[in-house]
Protein backbone atom coordinates (compact mmCIF):
# COMPACT_ATOMS: atom_id res chain seq x y z
CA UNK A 1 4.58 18.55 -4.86
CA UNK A 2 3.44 15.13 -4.00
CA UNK A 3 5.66 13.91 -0.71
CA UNK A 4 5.51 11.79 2.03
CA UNK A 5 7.43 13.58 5.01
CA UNK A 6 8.03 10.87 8.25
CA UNK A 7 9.75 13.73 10.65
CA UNK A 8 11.81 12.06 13.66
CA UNK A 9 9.48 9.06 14.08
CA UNK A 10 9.10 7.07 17.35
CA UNK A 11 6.24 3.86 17.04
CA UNK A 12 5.99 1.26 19.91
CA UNK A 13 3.91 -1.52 19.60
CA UNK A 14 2.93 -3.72 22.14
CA UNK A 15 5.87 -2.67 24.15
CA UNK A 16 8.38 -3.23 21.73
CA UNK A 17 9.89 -0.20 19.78
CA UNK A 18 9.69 -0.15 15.91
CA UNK A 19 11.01 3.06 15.22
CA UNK A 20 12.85 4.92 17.27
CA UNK A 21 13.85 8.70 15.23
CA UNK A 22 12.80 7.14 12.40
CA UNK A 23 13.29 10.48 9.15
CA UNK A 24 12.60 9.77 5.35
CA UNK A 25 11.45 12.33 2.64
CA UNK A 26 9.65 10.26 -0.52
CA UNK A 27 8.62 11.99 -3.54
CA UNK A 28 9.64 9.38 -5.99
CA UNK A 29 6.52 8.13 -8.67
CA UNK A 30 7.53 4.35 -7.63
CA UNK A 31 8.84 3.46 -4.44
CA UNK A 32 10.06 -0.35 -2.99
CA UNK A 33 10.54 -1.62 -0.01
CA UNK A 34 12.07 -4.42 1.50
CA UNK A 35 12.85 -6.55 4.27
CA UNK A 36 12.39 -9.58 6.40
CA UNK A 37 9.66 -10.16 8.74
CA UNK A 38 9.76 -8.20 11.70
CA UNK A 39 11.61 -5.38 10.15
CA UNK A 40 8.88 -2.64 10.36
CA UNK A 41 7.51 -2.20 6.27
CA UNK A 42 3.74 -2.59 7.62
CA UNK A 43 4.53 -0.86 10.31
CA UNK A 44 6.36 1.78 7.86
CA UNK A 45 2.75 1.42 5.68
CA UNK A 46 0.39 1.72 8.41
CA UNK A 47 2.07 5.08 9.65
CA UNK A 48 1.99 6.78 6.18
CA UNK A 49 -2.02 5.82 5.85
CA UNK A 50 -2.81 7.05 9.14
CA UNK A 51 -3.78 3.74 10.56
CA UNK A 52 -0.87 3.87 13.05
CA UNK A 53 0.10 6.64 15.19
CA UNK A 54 3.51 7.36 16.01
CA UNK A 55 4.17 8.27 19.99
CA UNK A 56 6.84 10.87 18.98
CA UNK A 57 7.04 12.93 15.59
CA UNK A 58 4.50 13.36 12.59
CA UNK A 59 3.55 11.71 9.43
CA UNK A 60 2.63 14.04 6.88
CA UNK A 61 1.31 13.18 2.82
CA UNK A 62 1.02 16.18 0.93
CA UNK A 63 0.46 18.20 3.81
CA UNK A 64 -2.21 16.29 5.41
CA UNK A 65 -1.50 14.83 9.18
CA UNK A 66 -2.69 11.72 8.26
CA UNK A 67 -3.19 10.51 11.86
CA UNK A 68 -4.75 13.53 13.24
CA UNK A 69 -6.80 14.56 10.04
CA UNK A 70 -8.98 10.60 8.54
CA UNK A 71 -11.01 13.16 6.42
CA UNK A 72 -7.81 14.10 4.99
CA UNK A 73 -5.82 10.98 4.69
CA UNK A 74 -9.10 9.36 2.79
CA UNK A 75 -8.77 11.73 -0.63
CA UNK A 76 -4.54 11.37 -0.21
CA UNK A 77 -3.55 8.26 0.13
CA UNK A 78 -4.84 4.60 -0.34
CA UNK A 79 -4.13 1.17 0.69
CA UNK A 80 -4.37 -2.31 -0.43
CA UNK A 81 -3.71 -5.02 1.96
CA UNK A 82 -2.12 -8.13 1.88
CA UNK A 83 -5.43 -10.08 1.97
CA UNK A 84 -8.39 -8.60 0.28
CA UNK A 85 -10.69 -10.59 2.85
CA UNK A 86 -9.03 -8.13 5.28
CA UNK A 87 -10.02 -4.83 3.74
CA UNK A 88 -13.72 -5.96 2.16
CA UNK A 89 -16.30 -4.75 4.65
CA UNK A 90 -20.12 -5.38 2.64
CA UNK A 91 -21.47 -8.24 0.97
CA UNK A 92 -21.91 -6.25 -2.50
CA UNK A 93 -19.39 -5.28 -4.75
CA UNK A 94 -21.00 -1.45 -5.51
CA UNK A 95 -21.70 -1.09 -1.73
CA UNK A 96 -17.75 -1.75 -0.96
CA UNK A 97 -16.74 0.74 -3.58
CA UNK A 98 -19.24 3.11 -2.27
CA UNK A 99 -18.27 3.58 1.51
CA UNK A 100 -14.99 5.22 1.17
CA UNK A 101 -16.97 8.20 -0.92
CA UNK A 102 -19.86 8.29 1.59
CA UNK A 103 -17.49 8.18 4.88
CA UNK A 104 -15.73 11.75 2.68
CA UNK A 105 -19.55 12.95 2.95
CA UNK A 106 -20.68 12.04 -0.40
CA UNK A 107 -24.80 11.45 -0.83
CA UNK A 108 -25.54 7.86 -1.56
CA UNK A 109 -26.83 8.33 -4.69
CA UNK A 110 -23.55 10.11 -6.26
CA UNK A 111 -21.29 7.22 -4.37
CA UNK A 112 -23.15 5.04 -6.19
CA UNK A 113 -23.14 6.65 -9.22
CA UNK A 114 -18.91 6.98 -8.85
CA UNK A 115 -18.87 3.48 -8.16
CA UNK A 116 -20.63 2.44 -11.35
CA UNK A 117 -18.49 4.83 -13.26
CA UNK A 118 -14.59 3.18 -12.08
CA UNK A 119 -16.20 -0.60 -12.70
CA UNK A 120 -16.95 0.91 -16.39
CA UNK A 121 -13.47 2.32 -16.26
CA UNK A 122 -11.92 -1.24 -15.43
CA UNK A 123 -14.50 -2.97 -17.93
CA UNK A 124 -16.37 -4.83 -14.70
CA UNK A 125 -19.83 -3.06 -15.41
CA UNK A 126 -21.45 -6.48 -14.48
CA UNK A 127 -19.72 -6.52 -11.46
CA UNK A 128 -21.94 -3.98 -9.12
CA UNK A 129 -24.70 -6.41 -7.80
CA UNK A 130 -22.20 -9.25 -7.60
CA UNK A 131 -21.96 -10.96 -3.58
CA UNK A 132 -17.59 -9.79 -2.90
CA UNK A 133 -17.38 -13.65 -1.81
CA UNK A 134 -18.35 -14.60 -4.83
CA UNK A 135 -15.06 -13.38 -6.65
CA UNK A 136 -11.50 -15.04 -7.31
CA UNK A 137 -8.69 -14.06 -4.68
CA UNK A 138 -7.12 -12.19 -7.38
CA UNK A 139 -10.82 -10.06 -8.80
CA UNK A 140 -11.38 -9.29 -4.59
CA UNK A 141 -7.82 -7.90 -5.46
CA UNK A 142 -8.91 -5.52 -8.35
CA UNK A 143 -12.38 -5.18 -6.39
CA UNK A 144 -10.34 -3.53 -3.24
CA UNK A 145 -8.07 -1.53 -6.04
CA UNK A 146 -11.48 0.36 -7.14
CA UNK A 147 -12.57 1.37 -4.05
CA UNK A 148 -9.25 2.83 -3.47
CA UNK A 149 -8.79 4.85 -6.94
CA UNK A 150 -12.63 5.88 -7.04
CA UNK A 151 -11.02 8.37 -3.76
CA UNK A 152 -8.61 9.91 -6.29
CA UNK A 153 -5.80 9.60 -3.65
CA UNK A 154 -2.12 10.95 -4.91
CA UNK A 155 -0.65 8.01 -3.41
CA UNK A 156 -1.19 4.06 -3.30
CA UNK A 157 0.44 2.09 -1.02
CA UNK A 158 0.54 -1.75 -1.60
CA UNK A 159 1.40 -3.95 0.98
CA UNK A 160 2.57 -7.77 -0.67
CA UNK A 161 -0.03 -7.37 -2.99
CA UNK A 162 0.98 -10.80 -4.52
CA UNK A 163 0.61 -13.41 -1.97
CA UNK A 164 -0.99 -16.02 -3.04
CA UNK A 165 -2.14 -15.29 -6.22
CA UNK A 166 -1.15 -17.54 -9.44
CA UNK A 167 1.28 -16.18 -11.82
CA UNK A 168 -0.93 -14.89 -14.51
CA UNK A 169 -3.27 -13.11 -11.58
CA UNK A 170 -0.01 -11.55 -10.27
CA UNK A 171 1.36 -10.24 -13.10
CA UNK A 172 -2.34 -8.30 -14.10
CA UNK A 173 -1.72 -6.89 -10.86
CA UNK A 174 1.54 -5.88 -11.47
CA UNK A 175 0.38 -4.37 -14.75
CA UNK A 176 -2.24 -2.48 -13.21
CA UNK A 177 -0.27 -0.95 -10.71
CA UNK A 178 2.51 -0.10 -13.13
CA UNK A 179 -0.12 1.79 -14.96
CA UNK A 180 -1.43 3.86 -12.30
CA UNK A 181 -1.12 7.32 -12.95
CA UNK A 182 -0.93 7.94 -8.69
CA UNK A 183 2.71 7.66 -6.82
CA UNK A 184 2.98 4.14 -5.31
CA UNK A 185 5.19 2.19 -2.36
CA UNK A 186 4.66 -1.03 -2.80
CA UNK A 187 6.53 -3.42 0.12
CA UNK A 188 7.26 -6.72 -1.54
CA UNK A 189 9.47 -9.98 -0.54
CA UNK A 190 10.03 -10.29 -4.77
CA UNK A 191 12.48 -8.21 -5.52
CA UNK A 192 12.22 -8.95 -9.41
CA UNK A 193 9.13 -6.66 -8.84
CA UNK A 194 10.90 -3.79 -8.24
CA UNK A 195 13.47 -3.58 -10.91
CA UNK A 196 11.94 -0.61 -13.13
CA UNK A 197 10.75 1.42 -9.67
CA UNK A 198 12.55 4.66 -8.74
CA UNK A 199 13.84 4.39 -5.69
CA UNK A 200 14.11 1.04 -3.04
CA UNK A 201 13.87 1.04 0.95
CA UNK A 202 15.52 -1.30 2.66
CA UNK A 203 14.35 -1.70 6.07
CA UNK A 204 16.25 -3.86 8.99
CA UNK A 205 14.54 -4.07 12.58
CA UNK A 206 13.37 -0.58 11.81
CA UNK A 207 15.76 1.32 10.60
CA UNK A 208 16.84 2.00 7.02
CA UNK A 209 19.56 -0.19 5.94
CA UNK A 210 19.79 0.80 2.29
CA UNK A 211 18.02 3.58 0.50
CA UNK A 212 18.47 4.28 -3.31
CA UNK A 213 18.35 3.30 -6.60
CA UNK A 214 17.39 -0.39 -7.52
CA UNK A 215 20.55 -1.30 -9.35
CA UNK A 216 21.95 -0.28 -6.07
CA UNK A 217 20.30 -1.76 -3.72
CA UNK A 218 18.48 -4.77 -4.41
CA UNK A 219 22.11 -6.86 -5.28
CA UNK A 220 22.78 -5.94 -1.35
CA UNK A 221 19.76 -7.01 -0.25
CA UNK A 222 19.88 -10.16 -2.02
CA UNK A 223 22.91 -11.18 -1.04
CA UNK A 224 22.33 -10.35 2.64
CA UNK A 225 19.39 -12.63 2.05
CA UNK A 226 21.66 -15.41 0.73
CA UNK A 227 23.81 -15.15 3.07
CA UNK A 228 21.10 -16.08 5.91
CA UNK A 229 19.96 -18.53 4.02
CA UNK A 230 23.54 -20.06 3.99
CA UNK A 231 24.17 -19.72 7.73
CA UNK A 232 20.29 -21.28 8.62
CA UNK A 233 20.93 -24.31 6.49
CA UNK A 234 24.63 -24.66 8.22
């Protein structure tokens, strides 16, 4: 079974505690989460990729230690950052594609020959000699969405995938991600985004204030939301 198990967390960054015990057990296809700034969700992200890890407890995805075992976490789960400009490492589009697959221990000549096979897959075949600065904000988007899938990973994790991208860019995104066949969290400030997932995580200076259904929790959320709104313009 696909699962993300977080077992009695504790994260501390730059002296200030995140998570402190932090538990959760996800196995749903679709997964949102929410919160304000500061809360913890890219901490929350960072810790399930293996990027982060915690002081106390584990972080397991499908039975992989994701912080003690990179070879692992690489084939298991994938991330897309809030700014593509953040994630893009070479100048050339089939060279970006191809690292992930070479840092698993793949010859060149088959990560390239991966790479030209998911930019057939997404119809961007004229893509692979293209400079990555070249591209919109929105194609570095679908560019750093490649290199993630060509790993095969069970899960994607999407962190505000959305920022500033134009409404039609946006909603391909959206589309694509719906589609995915992989099990995604996606962290979002647009809760309209999150209507169809499975389940919703709402996080509140690190701990979970909400957990459940949409139809559940988003109308909470919101109206927390409002209500700060209400008492900042007061």
């Amino acid at each position: 079974m696909r699962a993300i198990e977080i077992d009695r967390v504790t994260f501390e960054r730059e002296g200030a505690t995140i998570f402190d015990g932090l538990s959760l057990r996800l196995i749903e296809r679709r997964i949102g989460i929410v919160g304000r700034n500061g809360a913890g969700k890219s901490s929350l992200i960072r810790l399930i990729t293996g990027l982060a890890a915690p002081q106390k407890g584990r972080v397991m995805v499908n039975g992989v230690d994701v912080a003690a075992d990179r070879a692992g976490a690489l084939g298991t789960v994938g991330l897309l950052f809030q700014n593509p400009d953040h994630q893009i490492i070479f100048p050339v589009v089939r060279d970006e594609i191809a690292f992930g697959l070479e840092q698993k221990g793949l010859k060149r000549a088959e990560a390239l020959r991966r790479a030209a096979a998911i930019l057939a897959a997404q119809g961007r075949t004229n893509w692979g000699d293209r400079l990555c600065h070249t591209l919109s904000q929105g194609q570095r988007q679908l560019l750093c969405l490649m290199a993630v899938l060509v790993m095969e990973p069970d899960w994607i994790l999407f962190d505000e995938p959305f920022n500033a991208l134009d409404l039609p860019t946006a909603l391909s995104i959206e589309a694509r991600i719906a589609a995915l066949a992989q099990n995604v969290v996606l962290v979002t400030h647009d809760p309209s985004r999150l209507a169809g997932f499975d389940r919703i995580l709402w996080l509140e200076a690190g701990k979970i204030a909400a957990d459940g259904p949409p139809a559940e929790v988003l109308p909470r959320y919101i109206a927390a939301m409002e209500a700060l709104a209400r008492e900042a313009a007061c």
